[in-house]
Protein backbone atom coordinates (compact mmCIF):
# COMPACT_ATOMS: atom_id res chain seq x y z
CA UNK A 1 21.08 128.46 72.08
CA UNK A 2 20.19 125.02 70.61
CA UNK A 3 21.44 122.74 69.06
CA UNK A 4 21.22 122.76 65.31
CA UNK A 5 22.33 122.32 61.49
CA UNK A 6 25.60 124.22 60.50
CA UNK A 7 24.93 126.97 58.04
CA UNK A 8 27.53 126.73 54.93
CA UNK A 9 29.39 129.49 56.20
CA UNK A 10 30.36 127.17 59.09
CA UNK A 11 27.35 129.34 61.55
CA UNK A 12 24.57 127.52 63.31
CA UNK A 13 21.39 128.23 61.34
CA UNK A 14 18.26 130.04 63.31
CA UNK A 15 15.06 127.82 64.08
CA UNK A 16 11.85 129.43 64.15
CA UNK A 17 8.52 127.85 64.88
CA UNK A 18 5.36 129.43 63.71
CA UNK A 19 2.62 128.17 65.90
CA UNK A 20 -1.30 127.70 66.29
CA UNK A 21 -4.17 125.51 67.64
CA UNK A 22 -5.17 123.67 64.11
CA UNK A 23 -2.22 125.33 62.49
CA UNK A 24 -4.95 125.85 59.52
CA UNK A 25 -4.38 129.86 59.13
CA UNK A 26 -2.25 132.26 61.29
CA UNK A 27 0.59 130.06 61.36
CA UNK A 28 0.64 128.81 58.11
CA UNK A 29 0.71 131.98 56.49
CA UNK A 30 3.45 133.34 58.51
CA UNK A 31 4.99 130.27 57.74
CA UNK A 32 4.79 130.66 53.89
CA UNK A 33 5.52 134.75 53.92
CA UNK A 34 8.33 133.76 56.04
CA UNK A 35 9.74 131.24 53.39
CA UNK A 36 9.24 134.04 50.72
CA UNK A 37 10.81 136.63 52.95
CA UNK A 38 13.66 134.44 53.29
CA UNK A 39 14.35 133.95 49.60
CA UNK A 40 14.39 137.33 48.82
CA UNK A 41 16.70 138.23 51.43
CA UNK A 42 19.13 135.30 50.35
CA UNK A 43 18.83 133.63 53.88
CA UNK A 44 17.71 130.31 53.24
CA UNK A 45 20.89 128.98 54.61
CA UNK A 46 20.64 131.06 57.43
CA UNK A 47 17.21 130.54 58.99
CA UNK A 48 15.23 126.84 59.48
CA UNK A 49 11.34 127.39 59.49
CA UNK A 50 9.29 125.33 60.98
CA UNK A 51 5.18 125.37 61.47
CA UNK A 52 2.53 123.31 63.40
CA UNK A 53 -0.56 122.95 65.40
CA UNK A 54 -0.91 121.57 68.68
CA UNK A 55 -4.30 120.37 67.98
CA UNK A 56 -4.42 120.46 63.83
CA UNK A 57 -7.34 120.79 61.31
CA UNK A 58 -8.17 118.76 58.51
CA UNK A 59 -7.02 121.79 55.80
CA UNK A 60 -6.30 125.06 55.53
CA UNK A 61 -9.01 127.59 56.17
CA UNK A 62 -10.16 127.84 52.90
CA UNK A 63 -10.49 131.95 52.96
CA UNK A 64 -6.28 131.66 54.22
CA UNK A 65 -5.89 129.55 50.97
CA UNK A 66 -7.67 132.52 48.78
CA UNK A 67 -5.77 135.45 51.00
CA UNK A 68 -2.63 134.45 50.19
CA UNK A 69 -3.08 133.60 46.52
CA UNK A 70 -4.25 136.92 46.08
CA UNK A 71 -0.76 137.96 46.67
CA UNK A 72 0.89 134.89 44.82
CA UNK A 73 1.61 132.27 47.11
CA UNK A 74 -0.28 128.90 46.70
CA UNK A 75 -1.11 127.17 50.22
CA UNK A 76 -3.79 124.37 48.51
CA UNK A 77 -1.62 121.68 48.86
CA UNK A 78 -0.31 122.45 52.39
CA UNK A 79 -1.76 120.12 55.31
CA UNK A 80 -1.94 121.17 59.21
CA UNK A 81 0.43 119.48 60.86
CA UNK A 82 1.26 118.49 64.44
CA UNK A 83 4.57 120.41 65.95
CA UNK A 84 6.68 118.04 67.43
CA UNK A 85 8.07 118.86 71.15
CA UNK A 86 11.63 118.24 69.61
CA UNK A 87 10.95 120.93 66.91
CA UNK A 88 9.77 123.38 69.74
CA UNK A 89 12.85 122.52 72.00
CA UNK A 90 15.08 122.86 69.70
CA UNK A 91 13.92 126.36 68.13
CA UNK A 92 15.32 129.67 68.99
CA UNK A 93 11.85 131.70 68.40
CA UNK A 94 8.47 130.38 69.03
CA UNK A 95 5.99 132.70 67.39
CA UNK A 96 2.60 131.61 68.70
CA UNK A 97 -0.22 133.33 67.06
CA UNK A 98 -2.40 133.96 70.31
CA UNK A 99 -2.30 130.73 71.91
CA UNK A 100 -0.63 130.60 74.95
CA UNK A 101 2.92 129.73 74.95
CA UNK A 102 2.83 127.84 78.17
CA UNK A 103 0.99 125.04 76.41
CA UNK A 104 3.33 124.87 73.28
CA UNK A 105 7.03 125.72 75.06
CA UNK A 106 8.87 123.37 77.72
CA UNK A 107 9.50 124.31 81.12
CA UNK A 108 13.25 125.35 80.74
CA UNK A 109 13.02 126.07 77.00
CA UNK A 110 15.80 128.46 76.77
CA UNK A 111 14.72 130.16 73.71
CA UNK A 112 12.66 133.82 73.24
CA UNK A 113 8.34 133.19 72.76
CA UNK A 114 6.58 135.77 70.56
CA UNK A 115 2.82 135.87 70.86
CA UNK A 116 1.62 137.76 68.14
CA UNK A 117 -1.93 137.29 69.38
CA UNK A 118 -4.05 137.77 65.99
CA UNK A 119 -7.18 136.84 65.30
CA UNK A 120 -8.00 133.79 63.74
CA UNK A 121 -8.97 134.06 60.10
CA UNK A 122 -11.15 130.98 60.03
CA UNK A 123 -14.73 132.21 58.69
CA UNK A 124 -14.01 135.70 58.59
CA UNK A 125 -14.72 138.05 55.80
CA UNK A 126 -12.06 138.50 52.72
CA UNK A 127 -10.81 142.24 53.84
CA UNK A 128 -10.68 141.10 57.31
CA UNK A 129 -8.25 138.02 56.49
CA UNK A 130 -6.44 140.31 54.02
CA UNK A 131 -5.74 142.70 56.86
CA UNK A 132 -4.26 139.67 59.42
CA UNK A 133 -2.27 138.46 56.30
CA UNK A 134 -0.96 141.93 55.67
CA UNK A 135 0.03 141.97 59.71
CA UNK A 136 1.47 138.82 59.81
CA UNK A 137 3.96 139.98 56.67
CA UNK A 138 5.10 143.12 58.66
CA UNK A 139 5.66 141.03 62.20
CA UNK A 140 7.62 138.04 59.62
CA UNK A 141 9.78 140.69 58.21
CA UNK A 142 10.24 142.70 61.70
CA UNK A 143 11.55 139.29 63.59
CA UNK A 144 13.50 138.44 60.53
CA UNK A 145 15.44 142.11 60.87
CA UNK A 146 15.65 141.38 64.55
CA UNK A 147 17.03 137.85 64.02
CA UNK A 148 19.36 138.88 61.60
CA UNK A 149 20.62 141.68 63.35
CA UNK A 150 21.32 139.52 66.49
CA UNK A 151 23.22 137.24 63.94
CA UNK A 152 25.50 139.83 63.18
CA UNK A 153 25.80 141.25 66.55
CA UNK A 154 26.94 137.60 67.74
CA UNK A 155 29.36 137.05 64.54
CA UNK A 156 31.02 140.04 65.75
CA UNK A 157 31.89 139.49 69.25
């Protein structure tokens, strides 16, 4: 796949990229469940995470901010970024977030695109951006089983 950092255990470590337009919602809450999902599991070392916009807001959707503290994680001091066309080319997933993948992904990008295509959270009621939260944490912990199951399948061949 590409061409990464070296996990302690000697493995290349996955990339994932988590991406949106203003990378001001979707993306960075899959982003931040992600992180958490990852420290639970103990895979830290294992997994690089990665999150951007390819046009990016001035701030977080201020209803994303108040989603996700509801369930403890703090995303006020986060700031939309721009994803870099070296983080994208170098990632093994690309999880766009209903953005089309052709305008985020190189042409010969040899890695796997996800389109989770959600809706976008920006000026939508509180239930309604609980409920896209609540999907993005199942899809964030059903590509981290998959991931880590093709890890293992690989280490053992």
């Amino acid at each position: 796949m590409s061409n990464h950092s070296d996990s302690p255990d000697g493995s290349e470590s996955v990339r994932i990229a988590f991406v949106c337009v203003q990378n001001a919602g979707r993306s960075q809450m899959a982003y931040a469940l992600a992180r958490r999902e990852l420290e639970r599991r103990g895979l830290e070392d294992r997994i690089d995470l990665f999150t951007g916009g390819t046009r990016p807001a001035a701030h977080v959707h201020e209803e994303v901010v108040t989603a996700m503290e509801a369930i403890g994680l703090d995303l006020s001091e986060r700031t939309p970024r721009e994803i870099t066309f070296e983080e994208i080319a170098d990632s093994d997933y690309v999880v766009t977030m209903g953005c089309s993948a052709e305008d985020v992904c190189p042409a010969g990008w040899a890695g796997e695109n996800r389109d989770w295509d959600l809706d976008d959270p920006d000026g939508r009621p509180p239930a309604e951006v609980a409920a896209i939260r609540d999907e993005i944490e199942r899809r964030v912990g059903d590509l981290l089983d998959e991931v880590v199951s093709v890890g293992s399948e690989t280490e053992s061949e």
